[in-house]
PDB file of N, CA and C in Angstrom:
ATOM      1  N   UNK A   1     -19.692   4.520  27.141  1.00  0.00           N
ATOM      2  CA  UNK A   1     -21.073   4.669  26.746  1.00  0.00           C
ATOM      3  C   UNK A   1     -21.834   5.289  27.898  1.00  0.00           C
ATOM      4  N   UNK A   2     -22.682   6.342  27.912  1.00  0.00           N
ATOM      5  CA  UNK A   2     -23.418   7.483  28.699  1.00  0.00           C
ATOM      6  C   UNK A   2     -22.478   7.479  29.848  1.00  0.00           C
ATOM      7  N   UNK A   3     -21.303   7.818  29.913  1.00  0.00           N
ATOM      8  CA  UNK A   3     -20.402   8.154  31.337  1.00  0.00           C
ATOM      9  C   UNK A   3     -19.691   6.811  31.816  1.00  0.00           C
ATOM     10  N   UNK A   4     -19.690   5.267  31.341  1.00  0.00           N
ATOM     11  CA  UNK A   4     -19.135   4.423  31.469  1.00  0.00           C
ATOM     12  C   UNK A   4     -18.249   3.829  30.843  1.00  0.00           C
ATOM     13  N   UNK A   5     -16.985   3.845  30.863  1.00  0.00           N
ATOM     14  CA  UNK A   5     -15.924   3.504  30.047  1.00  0.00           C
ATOM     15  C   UNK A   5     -16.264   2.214  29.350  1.00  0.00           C
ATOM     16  N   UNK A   6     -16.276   2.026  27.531  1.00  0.00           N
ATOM     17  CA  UNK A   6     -16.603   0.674  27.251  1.00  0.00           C
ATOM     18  C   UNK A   6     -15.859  -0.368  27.451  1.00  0.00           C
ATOM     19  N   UNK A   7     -14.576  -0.257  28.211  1.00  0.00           N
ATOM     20  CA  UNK A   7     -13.600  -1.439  28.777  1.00  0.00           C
ATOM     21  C   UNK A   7     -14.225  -2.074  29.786  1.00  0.00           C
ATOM     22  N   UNK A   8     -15.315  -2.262  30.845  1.00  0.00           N
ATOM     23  CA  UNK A   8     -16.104  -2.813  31.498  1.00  0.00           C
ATOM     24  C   UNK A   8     -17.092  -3.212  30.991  1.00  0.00           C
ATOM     25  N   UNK A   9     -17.459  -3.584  29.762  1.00  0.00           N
ATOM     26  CA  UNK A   9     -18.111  -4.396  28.585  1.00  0.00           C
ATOM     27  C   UNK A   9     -17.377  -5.562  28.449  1.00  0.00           C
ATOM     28  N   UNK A  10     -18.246  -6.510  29.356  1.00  0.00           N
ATOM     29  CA  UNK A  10     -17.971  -8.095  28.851  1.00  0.00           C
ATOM     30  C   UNK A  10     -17.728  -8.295  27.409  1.00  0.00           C
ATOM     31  N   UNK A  11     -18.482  -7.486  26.663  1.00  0.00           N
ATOM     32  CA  UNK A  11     -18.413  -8.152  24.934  1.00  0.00           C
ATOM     33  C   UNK A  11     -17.413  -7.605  24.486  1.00  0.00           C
ATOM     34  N   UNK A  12     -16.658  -6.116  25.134  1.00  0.00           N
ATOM     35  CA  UNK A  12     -15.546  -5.681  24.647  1.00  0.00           C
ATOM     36  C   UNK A  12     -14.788  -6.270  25.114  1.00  0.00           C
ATOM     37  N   UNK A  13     -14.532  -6.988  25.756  1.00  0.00           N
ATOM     38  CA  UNK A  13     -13.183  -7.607  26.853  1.00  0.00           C
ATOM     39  C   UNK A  13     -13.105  -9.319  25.662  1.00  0.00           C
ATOM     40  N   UNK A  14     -14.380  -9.439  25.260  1.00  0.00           N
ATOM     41  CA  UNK A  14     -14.002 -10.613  24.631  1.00  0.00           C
ATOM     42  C   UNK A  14     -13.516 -10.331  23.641  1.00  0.00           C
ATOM     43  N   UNK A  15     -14.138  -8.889  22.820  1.00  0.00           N
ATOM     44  CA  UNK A  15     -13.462  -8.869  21.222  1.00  0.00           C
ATOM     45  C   UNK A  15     -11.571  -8.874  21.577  1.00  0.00           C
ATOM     46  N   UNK A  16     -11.547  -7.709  22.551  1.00  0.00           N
ATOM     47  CA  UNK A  16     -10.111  -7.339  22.674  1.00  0.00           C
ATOM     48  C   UNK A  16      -9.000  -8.580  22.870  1.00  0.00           C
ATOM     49  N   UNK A  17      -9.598 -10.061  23.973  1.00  0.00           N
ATOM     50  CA  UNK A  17      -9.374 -10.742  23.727  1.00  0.00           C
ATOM     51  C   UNK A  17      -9.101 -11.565  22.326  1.00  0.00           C
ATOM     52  N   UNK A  18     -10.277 -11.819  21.825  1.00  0.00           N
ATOM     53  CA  UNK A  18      -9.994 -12.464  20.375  1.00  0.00           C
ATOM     54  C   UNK A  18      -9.134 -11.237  19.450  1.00  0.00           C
ATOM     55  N   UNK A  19      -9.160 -10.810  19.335  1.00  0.00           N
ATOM     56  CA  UNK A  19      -7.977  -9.593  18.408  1.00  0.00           C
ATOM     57  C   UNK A  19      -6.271  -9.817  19.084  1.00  0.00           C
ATOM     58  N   UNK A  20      -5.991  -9.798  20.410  1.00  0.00           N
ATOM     59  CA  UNK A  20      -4.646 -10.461  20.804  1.00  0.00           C
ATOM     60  C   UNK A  20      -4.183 -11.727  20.099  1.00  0.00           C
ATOM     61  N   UNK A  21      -5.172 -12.506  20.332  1.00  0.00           N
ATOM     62  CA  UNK A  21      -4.985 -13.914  19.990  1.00  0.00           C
ATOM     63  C   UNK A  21      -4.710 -14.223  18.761  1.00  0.00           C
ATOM     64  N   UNK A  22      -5.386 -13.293  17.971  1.00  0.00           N
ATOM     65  CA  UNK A  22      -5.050 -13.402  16.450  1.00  0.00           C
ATOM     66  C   UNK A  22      -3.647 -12.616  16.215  1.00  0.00           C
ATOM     67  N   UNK A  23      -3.580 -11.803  16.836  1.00  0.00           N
ATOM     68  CA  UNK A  23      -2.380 -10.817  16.649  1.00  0.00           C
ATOM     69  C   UNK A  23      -1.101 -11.749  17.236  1.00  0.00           C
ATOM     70  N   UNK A  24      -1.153 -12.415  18.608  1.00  0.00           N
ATOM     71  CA  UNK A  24      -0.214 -13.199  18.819  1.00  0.00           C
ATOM     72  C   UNK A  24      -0.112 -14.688  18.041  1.00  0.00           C
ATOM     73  N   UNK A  25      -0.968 -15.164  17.549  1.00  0.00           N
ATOM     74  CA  UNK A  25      -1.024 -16.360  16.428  1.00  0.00           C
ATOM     75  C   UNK A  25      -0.166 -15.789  15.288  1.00  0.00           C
ATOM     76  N   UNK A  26      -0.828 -14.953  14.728  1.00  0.00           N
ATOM     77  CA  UNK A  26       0.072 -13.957  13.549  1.00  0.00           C
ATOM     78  C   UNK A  26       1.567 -13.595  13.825  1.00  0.00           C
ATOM     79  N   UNK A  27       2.125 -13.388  15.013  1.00  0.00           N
ATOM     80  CA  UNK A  27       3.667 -12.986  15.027  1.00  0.00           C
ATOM     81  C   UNK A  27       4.001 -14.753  15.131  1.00  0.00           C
ATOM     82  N   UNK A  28       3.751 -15.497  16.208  1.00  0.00           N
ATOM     83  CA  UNK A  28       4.234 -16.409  16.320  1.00  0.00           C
ATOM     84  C   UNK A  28       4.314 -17.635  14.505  1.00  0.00           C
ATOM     85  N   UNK A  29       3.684 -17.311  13.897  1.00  0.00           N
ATOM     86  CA  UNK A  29       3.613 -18.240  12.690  1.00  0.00           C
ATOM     87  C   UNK A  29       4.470 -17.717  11.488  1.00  0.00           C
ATOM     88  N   UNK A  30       4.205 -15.936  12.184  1.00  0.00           N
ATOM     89  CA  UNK A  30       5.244 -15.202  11.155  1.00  0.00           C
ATOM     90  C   UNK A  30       6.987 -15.522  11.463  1.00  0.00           C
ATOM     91  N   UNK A  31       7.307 -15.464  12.446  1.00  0.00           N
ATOM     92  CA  UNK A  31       8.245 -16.091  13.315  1.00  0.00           C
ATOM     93  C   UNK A  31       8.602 -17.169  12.726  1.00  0.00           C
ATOM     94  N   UNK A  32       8.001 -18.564  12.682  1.00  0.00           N
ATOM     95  CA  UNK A  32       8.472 -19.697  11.902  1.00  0.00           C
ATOM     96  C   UNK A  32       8.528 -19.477  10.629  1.00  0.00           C
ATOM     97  N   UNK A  33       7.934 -19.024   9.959  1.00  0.00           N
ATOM     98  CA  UNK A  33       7.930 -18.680   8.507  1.00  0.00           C
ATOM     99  C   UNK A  33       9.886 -18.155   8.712  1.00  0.00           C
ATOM    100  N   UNK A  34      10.208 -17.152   9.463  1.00  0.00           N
ATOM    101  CA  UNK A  34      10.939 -16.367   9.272  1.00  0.00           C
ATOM    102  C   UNK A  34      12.555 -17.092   9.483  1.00  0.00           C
ATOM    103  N   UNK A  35      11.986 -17.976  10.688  1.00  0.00           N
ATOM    104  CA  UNK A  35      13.111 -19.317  11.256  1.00  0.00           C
ATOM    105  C   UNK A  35      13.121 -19.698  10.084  1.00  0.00           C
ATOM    106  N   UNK A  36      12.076 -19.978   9.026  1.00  0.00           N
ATOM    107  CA  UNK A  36      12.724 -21.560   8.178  1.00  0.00           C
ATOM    108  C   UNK A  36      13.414 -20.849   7.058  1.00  0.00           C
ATOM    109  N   UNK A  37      13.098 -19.543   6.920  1.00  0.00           N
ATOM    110  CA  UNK A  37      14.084 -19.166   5.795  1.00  0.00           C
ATOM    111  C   UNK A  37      15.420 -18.413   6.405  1.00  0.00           C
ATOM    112  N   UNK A  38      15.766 -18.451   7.552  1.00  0.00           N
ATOM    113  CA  UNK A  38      16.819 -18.123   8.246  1.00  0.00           C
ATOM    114  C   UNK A  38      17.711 -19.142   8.030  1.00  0.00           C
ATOM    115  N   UNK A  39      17.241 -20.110   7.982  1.00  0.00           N
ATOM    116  CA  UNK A  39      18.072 -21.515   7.843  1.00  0.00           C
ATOM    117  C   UNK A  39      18.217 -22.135   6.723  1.00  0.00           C
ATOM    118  N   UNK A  40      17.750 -21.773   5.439  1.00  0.00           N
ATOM    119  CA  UNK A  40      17.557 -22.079   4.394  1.00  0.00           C
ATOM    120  C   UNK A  40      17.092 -23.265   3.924  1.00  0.00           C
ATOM    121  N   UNK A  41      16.221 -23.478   4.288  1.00  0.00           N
ATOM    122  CA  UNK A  41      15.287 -24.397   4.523  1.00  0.00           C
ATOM    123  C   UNK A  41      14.099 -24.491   3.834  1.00  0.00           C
ATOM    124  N   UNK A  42      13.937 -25.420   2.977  1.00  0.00           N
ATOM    125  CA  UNK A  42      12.529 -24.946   1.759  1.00  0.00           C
ATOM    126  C   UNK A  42      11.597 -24.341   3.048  1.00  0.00           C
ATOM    127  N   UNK A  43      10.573 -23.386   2.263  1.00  0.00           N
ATOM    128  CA  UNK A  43       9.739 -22.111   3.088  1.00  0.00           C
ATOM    129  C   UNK A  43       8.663 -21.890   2.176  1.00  0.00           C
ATOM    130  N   UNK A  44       8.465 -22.474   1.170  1.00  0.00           N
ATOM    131  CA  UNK A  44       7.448 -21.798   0.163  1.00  0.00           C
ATOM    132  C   UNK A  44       5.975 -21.905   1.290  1.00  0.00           C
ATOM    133  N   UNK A  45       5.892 -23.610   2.109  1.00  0.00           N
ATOM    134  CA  UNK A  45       4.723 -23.703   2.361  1.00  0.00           C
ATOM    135  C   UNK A  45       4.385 -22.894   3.651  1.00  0.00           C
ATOM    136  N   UNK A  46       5.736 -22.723   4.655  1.00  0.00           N
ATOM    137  CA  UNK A  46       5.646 -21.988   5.914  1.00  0.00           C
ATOM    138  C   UNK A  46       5.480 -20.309   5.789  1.00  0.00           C
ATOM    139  N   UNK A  47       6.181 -20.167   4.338  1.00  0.00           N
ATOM    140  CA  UNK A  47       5.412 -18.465   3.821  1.00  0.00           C
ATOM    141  C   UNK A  47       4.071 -18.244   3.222  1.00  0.00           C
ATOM    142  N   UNK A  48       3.593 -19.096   2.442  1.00  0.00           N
ATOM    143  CA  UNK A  48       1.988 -19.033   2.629  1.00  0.00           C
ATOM    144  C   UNK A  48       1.201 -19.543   3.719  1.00  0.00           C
ATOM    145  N   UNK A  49       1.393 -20.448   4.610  1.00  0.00           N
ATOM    146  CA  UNK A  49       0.800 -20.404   5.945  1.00  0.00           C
ATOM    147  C   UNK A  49       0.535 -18.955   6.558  1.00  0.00           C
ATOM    148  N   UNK A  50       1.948 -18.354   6.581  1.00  0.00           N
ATOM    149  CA  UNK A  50       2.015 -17.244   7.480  1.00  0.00           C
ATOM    150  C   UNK A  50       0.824 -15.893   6.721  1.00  0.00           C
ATOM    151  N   UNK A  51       1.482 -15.923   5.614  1.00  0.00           N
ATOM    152  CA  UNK A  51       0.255 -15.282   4.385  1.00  0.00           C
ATOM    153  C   UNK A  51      -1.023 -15.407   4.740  1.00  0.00           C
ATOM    154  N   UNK A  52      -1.729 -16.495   4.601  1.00  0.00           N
ATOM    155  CA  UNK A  52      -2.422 -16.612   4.843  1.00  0.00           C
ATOM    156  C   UNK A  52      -3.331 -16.317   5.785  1.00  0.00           C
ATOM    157  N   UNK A  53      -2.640 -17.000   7.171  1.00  0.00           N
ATOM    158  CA  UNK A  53      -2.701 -16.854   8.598  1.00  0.00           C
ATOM    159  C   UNK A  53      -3.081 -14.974   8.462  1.00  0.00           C
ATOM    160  N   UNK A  54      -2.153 -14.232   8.319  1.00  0.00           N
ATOM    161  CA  UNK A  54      -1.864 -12.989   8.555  1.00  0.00           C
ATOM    162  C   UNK A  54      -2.960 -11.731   7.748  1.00  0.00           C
ATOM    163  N   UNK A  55      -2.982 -12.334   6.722  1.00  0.00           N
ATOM    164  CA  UNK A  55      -4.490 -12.134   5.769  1.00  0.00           C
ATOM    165  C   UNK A  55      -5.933 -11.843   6.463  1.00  0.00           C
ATOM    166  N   UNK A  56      -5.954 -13.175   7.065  1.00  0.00           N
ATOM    167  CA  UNK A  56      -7.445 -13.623   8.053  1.00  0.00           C
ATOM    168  C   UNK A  56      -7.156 -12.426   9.187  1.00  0.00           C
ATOM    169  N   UNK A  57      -6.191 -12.841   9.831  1.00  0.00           N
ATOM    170  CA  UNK A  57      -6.280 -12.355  11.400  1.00  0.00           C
ATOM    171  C   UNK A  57      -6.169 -10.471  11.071  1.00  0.00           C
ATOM    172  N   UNK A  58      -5.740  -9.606  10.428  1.00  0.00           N
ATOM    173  CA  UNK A  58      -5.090  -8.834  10.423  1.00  0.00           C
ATOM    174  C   UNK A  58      -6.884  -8.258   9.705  1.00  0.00           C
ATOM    175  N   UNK A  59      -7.764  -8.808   8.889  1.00  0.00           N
ATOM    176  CA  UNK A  59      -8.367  -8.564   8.313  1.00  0.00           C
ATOM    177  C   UNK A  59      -9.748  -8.447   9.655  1.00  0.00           C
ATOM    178  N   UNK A  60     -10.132  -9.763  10.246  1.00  0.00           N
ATOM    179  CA  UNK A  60     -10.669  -9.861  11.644  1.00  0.00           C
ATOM    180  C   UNK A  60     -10.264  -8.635  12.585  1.00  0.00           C
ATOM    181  N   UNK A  61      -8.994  -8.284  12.830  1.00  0.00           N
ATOM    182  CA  UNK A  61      -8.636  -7.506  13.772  1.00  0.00           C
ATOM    183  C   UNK A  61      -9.103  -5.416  13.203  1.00  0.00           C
ATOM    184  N   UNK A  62      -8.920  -5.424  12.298  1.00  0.00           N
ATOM    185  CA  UNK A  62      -9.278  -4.377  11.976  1.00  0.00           C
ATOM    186  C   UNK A  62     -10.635  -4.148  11.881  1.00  0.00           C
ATOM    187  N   UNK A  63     -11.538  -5.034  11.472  1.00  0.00           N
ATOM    188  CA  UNK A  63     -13.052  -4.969  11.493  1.00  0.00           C
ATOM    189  C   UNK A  63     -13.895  -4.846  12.706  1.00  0.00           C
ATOM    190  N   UNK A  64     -13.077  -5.568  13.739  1.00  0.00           N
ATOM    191  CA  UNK A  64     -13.460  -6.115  15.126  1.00  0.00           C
ATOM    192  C   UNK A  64     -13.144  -4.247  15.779  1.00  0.00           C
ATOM    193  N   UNK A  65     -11.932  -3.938  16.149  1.00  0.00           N
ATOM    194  CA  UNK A  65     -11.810  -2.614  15.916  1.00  0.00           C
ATOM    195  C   UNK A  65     -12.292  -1.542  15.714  1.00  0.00           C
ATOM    196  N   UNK A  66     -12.724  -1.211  14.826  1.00  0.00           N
ATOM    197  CA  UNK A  66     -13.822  -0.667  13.952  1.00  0.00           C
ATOM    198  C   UNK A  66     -14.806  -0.832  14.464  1.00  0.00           C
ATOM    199  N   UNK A  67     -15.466  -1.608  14.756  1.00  0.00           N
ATOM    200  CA  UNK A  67     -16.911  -1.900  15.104  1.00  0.00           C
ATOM    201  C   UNK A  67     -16.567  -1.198  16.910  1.00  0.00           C
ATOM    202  N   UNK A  68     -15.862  -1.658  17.117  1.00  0.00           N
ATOM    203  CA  UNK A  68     -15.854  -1.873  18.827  1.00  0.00           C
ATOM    204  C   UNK A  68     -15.587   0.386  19.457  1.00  0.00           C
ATOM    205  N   UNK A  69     -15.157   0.552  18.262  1.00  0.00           N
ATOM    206  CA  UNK A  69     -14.709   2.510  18.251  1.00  0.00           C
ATOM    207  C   UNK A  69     -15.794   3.080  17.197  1.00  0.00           C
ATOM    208  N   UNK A  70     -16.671   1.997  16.620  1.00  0.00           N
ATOM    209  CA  UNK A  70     -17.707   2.605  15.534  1.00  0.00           C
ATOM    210  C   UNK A  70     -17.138   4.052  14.946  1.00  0.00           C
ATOM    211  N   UNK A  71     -17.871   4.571  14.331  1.00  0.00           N
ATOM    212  CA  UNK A  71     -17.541   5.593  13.092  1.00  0.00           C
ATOM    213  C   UNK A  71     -15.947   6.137  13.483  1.00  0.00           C
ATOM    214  N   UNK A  72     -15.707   6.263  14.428  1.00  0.00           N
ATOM    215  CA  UNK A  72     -14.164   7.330  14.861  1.00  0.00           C
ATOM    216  C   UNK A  72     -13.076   6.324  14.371  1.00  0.00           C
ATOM    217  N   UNK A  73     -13.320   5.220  14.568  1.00  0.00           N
ATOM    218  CA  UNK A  73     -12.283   4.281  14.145  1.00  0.00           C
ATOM    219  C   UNK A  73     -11.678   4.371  12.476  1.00  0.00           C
ATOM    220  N   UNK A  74     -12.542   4.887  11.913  1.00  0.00           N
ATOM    221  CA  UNK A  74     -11.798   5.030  10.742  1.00  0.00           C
ATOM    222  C   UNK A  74     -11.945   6.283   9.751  1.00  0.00           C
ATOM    223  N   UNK A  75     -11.256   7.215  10.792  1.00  0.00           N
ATOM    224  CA  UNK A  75     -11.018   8.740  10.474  1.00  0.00           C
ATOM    225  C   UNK A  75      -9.831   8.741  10.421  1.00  0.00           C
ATOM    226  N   UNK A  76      -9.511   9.694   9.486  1.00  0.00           N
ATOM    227  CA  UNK A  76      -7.619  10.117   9.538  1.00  0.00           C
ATOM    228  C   UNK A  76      -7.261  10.756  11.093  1.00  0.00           C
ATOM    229  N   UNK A  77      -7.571  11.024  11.612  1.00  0.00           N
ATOM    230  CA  UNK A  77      -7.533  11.302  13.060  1.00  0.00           C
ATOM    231  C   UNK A  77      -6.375   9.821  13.945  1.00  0.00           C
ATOM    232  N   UNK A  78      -7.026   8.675  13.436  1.00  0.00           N
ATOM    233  CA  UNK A  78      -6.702   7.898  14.362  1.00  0.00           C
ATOM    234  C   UNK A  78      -5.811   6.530  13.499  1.00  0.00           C
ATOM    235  N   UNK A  79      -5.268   5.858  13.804  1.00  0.00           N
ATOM    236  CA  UNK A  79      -4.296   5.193  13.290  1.00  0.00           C
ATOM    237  C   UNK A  79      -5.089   4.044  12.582  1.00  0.00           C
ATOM    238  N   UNK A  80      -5.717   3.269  12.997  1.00  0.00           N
ATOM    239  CA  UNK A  80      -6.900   2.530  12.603  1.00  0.00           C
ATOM    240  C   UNK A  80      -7.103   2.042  11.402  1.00  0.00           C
ATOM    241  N   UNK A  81      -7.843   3.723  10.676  1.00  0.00           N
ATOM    242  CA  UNK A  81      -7.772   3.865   9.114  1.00  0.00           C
ATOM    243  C   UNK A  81      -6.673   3.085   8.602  1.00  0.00           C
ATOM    244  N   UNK A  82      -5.717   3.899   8.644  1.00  0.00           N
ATOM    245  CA  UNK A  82      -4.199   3.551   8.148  1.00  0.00           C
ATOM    246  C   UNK A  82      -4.082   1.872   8.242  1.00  0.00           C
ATOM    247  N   UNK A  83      -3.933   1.273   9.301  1.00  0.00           N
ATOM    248  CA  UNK A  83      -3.743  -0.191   9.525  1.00  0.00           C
ATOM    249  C   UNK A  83      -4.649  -0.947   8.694  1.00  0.00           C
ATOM    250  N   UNK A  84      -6.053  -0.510   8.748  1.00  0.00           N
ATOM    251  CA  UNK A  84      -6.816  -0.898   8.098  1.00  0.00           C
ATOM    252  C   UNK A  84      -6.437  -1.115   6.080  1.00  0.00           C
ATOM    253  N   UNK A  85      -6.192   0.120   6.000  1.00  0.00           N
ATOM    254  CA  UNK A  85      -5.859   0.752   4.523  1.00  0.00           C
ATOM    255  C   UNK A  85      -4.480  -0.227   4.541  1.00  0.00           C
ATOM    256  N   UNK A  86      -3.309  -0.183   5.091  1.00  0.00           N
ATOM    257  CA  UNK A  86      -2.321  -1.214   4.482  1.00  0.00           C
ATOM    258  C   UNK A  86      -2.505  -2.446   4.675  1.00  0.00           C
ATOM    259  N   UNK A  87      -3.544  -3.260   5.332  1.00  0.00           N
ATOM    260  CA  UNK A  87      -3.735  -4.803   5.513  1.00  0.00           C
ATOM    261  C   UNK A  87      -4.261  -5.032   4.526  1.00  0.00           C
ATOM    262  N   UNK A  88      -4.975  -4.119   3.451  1.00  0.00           N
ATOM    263  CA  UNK A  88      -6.065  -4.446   2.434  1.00  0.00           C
ATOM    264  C   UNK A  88      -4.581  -4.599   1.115  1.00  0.00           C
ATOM    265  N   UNK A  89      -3.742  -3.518   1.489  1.00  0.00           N
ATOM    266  CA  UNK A  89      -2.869  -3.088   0.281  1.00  0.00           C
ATOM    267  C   UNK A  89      -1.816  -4.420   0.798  1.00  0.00           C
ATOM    268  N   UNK A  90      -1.825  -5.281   1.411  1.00  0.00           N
ATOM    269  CA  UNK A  90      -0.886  -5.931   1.836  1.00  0.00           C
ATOM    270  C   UNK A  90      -2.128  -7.150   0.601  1.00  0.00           C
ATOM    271  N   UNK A  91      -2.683  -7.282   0.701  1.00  0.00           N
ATOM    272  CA  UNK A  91      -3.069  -8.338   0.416  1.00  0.00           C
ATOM    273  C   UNK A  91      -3.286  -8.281  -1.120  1.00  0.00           C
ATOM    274  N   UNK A  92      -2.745  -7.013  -1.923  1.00  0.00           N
ATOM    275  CA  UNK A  92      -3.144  -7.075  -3.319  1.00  0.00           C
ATOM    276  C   UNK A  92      -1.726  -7.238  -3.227  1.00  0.00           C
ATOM    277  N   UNK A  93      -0.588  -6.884  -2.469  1.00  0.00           N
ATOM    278  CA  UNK A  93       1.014  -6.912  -2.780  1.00  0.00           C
ATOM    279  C   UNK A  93       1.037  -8.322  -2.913  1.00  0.00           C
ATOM    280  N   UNK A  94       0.808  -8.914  -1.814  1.00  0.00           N
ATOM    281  CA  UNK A  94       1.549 -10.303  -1.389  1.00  0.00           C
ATOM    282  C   UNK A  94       1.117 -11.261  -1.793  1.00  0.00           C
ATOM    283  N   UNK A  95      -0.284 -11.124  -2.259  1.00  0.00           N
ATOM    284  CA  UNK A  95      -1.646 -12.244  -2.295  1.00  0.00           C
ATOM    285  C   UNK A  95      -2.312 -12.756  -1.641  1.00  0.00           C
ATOM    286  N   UNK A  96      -3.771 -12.924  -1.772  1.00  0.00           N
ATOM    287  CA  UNK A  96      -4.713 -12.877  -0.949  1.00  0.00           C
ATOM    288  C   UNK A  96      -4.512 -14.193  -0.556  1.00  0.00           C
ATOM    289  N   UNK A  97      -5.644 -14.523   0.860  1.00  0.00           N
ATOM    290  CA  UNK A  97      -5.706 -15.966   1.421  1.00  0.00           C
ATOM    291  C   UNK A  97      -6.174 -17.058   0.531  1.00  0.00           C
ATOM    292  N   UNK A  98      -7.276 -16.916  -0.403  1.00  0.00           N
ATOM    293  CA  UNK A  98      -7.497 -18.368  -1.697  1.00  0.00           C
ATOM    294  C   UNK A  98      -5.840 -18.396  -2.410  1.00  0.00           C
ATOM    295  N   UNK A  99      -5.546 -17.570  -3.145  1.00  0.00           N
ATOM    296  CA  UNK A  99      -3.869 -17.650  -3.362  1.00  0.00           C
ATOM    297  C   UNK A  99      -2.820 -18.345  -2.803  1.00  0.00           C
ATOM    298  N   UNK A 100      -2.922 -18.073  -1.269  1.00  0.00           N
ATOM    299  CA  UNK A 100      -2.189 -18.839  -0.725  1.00  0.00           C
ATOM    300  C   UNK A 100      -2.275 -19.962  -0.146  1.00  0.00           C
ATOM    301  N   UNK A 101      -3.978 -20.242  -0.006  1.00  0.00           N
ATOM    302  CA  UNK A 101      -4.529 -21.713   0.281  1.00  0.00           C
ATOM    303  C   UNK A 101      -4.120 -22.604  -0.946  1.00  0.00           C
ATOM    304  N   UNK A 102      -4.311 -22.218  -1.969  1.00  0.00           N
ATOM    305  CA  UNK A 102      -4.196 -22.942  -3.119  1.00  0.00           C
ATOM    306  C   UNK A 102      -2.752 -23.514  -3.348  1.00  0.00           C
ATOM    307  N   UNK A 103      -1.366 -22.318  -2.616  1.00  0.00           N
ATOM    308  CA  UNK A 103      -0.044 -22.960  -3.049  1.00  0.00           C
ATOM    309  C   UNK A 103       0.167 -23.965  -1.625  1.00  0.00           C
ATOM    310  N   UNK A 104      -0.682 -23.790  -0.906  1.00  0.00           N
ATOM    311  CA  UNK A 104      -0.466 -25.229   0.245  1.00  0.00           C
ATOM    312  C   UNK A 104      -0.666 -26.309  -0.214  1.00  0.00           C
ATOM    313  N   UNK A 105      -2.324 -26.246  -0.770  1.00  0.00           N
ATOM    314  CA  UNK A 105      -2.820 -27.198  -1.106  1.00  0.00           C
ATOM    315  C   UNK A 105      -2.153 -28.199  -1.739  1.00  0.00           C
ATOM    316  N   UNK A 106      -1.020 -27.300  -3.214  1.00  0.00           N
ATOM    317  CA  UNK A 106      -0.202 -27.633  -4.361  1.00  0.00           C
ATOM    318  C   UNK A 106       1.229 -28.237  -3.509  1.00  0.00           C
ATOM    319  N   UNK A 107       1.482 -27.685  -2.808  1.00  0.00           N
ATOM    320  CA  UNK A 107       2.820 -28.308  -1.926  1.00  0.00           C
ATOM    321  C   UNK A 107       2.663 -29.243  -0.992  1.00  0.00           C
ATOM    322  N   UNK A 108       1.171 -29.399  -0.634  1.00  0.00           N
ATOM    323  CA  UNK A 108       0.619 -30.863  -0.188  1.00  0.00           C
ATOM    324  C   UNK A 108       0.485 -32.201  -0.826  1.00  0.00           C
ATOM    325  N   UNK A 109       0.251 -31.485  -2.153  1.00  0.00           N
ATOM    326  CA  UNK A 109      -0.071 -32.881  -3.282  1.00  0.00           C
ATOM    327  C   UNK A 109      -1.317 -32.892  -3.572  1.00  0.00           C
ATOM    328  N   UNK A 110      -2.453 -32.120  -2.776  1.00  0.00           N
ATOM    329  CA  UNK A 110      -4.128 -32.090  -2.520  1.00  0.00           C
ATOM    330  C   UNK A 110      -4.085 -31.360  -4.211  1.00  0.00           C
TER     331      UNK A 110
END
């Protein structure tokens, strides 16, 4: 911003922060999801966790993104778009987060 790189932005250093965190929450849960059906091991509830989980964070991370690269962030130019465009198409494939809150809920007994 006017000749100063926006990586010396406290508020960018926090988004970039919170976007890791979600991104490393998201592999690590995807990961167990992935252990329990490696082992054959009922998984229905550790694959909608991860669903879920991956829904939120992936949805956060692209918005956060976006905002933080404003308008350029989501030009065919830059990868962004794209990530953006399959997290949305991921979530009409796989099913959205109420979808998958709901088969927890049901495999809880709630």
């Amino acid at each position: 911003q006017f000749g100063t790189p926006i990586g010396v932005f406290q508020v960018i250093k926090h988004r970039c922060a919170d976007q890791m965190t979600d991104t490393e929450a998201a592999k690590y849960i995807v990961y167990q999801a992935a252990w329990t059906i490696s082992e054959g091991l009922p998984c229905s509830k550790e694959a909608s966790f991860a669903k879920a989980w991956v829904n939120d964070a992936s949805r956060r991370v692209c918005v956060e993104a976006q905002q933080t690269h404003a308008g350029i962030g989501i030009t065919h130019d830059y990868d962004l778009g794209f990530y953006t465009r399959r997290a949305k198409v991921g979530e009409f494939v796989y099913g959205n987060t109420p979808y998958h809150l709901e088969k927890i809920a049901q495999e809880l007994g709630l």
